[in-house]
PDB file of N, CA and C in Angstrom:
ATOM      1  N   UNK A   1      25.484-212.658  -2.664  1.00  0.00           N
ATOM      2  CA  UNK A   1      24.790-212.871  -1.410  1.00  0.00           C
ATOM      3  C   UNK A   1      25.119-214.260  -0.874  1.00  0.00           C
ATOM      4  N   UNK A   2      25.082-214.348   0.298  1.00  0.00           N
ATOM      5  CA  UNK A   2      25.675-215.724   1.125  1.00  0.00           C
ATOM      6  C   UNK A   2      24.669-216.361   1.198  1.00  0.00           C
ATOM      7  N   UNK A   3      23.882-217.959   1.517  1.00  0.00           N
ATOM      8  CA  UNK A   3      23.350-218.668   1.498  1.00  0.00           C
ATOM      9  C   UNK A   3      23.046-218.615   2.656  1.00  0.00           C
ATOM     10  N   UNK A   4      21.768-218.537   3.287  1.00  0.00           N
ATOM     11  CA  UNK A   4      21.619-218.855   4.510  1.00  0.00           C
ATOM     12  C   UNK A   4      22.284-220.520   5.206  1.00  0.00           C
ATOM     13  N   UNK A   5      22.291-220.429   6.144  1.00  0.00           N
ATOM     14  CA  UNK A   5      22.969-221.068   6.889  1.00  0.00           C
ATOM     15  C   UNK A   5      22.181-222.831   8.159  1.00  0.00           C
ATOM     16  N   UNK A   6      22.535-223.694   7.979  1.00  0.00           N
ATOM     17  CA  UNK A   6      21.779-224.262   8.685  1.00  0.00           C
ATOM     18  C   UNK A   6      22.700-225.311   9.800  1.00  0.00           C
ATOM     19  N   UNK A   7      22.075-225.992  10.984  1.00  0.00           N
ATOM     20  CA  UNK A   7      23.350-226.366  11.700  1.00  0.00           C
ATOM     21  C   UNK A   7      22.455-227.663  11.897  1.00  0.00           C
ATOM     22  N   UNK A   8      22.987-228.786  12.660  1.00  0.00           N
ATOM     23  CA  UNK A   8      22.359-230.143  12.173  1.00  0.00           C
ATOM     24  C   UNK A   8      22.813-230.682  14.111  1.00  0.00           C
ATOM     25  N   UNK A   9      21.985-231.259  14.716  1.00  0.00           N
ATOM     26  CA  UNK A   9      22.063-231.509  16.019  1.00  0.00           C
ATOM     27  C   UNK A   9      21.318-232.786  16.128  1.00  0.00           C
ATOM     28  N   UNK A  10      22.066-233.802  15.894  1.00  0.00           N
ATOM     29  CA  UNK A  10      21.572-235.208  15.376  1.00  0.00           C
ATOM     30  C   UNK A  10      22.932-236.084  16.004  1.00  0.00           C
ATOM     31  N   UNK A  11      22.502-237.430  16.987  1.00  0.00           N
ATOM     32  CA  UNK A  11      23.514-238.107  17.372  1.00  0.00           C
ATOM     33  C   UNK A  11      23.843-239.680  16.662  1.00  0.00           C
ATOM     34  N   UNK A  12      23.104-240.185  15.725  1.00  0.00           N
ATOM     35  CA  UNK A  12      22.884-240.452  14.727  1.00  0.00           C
ATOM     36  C   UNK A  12      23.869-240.092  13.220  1.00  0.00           C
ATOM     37  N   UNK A  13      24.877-240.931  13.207  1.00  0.00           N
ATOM     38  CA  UNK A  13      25.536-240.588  12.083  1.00  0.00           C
ATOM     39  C   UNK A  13      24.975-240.371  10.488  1.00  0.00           C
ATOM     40  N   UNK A  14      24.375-241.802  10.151  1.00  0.00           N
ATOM     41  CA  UNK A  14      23.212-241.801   9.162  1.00  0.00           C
ATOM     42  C   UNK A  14      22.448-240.607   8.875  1.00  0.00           C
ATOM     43  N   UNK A  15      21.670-240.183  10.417  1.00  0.00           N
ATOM     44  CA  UNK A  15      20.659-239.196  10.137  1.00  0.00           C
ATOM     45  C   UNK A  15      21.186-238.089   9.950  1.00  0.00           C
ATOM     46  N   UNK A  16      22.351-237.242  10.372  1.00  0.00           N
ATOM     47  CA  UNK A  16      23.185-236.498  10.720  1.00  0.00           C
ATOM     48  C   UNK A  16      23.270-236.147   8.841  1.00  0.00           C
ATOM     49  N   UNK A  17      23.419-237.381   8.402  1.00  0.00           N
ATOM     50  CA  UNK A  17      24.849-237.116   6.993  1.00  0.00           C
ATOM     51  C   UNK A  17      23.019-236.959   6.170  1.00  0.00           C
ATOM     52  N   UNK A  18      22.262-238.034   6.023  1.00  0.00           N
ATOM     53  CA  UNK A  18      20.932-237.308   5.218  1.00  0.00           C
ATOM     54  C   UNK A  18      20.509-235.866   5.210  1.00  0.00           C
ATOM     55  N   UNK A  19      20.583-235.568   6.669  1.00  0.00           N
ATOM     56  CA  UNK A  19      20.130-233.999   6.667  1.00  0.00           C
ATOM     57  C   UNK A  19      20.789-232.879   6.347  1.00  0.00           C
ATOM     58  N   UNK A  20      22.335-233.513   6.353  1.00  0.00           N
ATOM     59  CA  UNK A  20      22.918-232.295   5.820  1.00  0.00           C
ATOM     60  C   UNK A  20      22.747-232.334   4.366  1.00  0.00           C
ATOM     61  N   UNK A  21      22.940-233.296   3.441  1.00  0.00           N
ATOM     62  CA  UNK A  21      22.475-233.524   2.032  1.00  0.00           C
ATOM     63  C   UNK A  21      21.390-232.825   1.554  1.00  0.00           C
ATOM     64  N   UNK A  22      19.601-232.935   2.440  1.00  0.00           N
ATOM     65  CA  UNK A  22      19.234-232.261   2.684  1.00  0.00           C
ATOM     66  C   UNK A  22      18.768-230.570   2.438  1.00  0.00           C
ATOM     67  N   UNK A  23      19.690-230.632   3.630  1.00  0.00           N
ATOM     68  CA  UNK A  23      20.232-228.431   3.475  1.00  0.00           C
ATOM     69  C   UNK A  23      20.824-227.966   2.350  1.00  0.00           C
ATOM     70  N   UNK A  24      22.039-228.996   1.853  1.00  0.00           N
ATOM     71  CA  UNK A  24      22.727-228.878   0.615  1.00  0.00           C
ATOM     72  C   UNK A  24      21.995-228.842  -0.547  1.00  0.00           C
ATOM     73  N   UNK A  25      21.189-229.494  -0.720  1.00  0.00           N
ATOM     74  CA  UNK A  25      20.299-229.760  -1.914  1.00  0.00           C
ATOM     75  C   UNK A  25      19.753-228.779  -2.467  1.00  0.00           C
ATOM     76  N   UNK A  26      18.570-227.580  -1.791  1.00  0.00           N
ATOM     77  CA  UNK A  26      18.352-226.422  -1.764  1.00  0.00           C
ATOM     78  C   UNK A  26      19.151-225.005  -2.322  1.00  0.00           C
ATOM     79  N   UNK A  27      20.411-225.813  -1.378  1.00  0.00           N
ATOM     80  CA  UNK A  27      21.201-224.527  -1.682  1.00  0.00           C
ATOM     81  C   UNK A  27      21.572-223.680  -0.486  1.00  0.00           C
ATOM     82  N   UNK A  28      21.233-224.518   0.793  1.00  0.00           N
ATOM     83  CA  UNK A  28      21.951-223.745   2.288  1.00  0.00           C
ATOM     84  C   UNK A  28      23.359-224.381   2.389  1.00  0.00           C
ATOM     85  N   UNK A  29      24.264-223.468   3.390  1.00  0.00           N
ATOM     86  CA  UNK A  29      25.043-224.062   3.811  1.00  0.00           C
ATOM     87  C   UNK A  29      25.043-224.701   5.100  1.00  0.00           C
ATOM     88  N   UNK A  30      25.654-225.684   4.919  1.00  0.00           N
ATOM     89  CA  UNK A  30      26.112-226.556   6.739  1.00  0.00           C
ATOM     90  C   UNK A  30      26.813-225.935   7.062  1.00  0.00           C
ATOM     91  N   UNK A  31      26.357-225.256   8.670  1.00  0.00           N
ATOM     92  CA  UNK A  31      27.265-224.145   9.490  1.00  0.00           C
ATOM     93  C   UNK A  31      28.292-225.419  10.090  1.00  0.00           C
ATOM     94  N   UNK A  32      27.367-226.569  10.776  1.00  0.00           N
ATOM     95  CA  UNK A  32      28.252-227.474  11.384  1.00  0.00           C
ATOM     96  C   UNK A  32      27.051-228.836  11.608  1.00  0.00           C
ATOM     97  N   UNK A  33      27.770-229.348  13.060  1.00  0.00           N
ATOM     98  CA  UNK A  33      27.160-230.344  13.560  1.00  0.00           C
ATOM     99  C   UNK A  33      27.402-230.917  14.834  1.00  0.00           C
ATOM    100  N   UNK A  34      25.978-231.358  15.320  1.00  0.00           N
ATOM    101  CA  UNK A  34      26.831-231.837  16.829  1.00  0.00           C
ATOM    102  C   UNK A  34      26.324-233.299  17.199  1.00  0.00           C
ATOM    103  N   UNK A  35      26.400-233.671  18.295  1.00  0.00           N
ATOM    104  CA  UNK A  35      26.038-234.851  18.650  1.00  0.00           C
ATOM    105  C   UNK A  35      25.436-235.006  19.924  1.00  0.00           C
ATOM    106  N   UNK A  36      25.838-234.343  20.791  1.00  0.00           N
ATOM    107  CA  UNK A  36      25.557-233.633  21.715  1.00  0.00           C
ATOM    108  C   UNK A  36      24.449-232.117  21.830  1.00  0.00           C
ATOM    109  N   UNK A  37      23.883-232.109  22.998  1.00  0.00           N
ATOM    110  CA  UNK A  37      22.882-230.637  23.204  1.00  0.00           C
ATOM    111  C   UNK A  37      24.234-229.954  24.086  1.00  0.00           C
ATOM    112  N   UNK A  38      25.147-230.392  24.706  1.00  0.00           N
ATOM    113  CA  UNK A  38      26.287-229.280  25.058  1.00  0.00           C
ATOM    114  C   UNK A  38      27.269-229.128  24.536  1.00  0.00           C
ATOM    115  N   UNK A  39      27.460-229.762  23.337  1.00  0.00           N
ATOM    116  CA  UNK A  39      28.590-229.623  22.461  1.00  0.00           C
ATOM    117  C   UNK A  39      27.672-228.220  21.401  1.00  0.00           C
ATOM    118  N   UNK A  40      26.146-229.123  21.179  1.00  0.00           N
ATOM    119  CA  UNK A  40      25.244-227.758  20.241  1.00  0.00           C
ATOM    120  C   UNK A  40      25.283-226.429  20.782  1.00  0.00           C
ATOM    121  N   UNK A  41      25.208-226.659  22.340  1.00  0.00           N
ATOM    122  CA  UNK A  41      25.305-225.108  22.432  1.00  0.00           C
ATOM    123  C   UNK A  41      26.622-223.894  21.867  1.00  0.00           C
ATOM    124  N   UNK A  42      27.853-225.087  22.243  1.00  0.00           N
ATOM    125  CA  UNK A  42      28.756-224.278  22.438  1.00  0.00           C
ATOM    126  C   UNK A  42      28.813-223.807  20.486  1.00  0.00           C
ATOM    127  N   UNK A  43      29.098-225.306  19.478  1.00  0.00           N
ATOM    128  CA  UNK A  43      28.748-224.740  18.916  1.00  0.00           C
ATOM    129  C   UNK A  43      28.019-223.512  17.735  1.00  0.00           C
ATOM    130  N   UNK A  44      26.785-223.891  18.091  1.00  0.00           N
ATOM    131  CA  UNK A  44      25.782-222.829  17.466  1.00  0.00           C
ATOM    132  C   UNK A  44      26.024-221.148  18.098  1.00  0.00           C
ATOM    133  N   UNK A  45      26.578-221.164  19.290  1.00  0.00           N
ATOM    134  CA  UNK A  45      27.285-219.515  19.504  1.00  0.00           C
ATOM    135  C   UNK A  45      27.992-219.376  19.002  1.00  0.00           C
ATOM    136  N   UNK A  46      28.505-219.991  18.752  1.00  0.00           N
ATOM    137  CA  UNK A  46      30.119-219.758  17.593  1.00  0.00           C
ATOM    138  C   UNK A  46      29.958-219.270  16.406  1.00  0.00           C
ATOM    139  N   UNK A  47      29.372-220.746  15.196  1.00  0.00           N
ATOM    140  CA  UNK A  47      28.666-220.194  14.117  1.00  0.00           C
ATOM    141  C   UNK A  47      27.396-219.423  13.456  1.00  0.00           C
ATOM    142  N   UNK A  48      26.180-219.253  15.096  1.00  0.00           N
ATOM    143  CA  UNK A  48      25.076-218.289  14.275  1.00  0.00           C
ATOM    144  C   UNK A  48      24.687-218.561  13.447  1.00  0.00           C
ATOM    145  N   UNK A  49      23.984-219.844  13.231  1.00  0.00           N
ATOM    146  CA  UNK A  49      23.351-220.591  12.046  1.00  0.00           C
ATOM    147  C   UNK A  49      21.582-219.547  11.634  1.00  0.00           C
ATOM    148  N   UNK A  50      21.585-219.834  10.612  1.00  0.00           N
ATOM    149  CA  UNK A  50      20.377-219.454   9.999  1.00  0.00           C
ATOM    150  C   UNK A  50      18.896-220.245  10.847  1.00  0.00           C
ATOM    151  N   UNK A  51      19.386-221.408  10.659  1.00  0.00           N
ATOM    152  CA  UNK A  51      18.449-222.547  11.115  1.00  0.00           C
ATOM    153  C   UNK A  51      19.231-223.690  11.943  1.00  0.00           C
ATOM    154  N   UNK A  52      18.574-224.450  12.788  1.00  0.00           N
ATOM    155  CA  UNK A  52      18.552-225.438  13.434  1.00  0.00           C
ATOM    156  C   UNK A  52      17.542-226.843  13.473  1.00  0.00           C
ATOM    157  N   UNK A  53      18.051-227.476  13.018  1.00  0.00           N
ATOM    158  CA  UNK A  53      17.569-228.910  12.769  1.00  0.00           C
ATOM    159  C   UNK A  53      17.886-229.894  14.073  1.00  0.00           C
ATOM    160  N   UNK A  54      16.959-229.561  14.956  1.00  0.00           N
ATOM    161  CA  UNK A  54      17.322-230.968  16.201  1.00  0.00           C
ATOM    162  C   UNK A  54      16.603-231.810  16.327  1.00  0.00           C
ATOM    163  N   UNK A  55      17.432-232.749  16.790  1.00  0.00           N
ATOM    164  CA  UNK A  55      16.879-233.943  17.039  1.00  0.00           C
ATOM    165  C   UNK A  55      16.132-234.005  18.910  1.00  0.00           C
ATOM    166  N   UNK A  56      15.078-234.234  19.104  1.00  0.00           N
ATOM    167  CA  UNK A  56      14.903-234.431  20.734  1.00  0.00           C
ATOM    168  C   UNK A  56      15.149-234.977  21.381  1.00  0.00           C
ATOM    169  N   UNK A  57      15.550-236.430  20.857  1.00  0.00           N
ATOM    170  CA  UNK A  57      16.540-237.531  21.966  1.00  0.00           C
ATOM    171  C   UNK A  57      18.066-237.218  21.496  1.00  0.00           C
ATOM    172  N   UNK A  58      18.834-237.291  22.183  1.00  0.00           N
ATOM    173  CA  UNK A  58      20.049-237.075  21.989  1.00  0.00           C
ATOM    174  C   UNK A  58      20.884-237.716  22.934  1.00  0.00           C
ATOM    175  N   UNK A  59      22.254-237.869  22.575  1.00  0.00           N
ATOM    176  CA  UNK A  59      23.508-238.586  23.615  1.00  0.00           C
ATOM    177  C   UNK A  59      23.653-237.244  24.523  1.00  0.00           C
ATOM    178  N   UNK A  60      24.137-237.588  25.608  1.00  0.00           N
ATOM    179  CA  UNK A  60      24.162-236.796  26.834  1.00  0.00           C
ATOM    180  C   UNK A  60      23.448-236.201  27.415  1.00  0.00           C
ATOM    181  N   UNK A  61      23.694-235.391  28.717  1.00  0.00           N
ATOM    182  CA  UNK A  61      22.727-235.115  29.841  1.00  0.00           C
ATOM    183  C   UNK A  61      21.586-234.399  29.190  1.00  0.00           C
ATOM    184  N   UNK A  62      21.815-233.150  28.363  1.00  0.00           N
ATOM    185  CA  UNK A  62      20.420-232.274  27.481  1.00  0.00           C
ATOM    186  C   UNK A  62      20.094-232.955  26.439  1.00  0.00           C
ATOM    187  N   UNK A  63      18.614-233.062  26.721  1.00  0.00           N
ATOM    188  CA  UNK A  63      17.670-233.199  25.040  1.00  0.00           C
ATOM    189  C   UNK A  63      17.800-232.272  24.162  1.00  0.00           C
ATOM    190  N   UNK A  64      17.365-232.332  23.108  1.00  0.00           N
ATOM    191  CA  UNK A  64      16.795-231.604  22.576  1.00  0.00           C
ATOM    192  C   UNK A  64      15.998-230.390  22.824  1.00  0.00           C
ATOM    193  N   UNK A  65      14.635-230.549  23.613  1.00  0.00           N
ATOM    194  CA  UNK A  65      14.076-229.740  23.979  1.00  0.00           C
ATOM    195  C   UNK A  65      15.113-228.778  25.312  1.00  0.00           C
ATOM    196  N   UNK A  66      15.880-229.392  25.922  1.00  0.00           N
ATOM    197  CA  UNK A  66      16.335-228.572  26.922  1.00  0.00           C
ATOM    198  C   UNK A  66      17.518-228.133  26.308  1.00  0.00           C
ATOM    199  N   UNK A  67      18.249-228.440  24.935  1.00  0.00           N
ATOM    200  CA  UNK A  67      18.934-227.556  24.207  1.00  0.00           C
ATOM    201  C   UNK A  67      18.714-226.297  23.259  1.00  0.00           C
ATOM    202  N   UNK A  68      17.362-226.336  22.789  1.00  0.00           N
ATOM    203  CA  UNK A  68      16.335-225.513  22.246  1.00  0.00           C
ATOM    204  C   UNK A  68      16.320-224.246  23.258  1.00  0.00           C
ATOM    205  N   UNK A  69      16.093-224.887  24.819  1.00  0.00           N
ATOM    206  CA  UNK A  69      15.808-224.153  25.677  1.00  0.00           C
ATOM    207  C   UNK A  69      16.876-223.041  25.796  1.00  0.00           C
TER     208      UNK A  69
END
């Protein structure tokens, strides 16, 4: 059976690399990562993560919440 899956949306390098450690720890896999809420979108259609870990402030025009959206 495959590990569920988790994707990490953090612009924050530091925080980015803790949380995937994190997911790893458990026993999920890191689908990916972004830095961006329009890089996350494109992204997270791609890989179909299990879970999503965002951050609400973020670099560029979408937050968080309006990447959620």
């Amino acid at each position: 059976m495959q590990p569920a899956s988790g994707f990490v949306v953090e612009d924050e390098a530091m925080v980015a690399d803790d949380l995937k450690k994190t997911l790893v720890s458990p026993g999920y896999a890191v689908a990916g990562t972004a830095k961006t809420g329009e890089s996350a979108r494109e992204k997270i259609a791609e890989t179909k993560p299990d879970l999503v870990l965002m951050d609400i402030y973020l670099a560029g025009t979408l937050d968080g919440i309006g990447t959620a959206g």
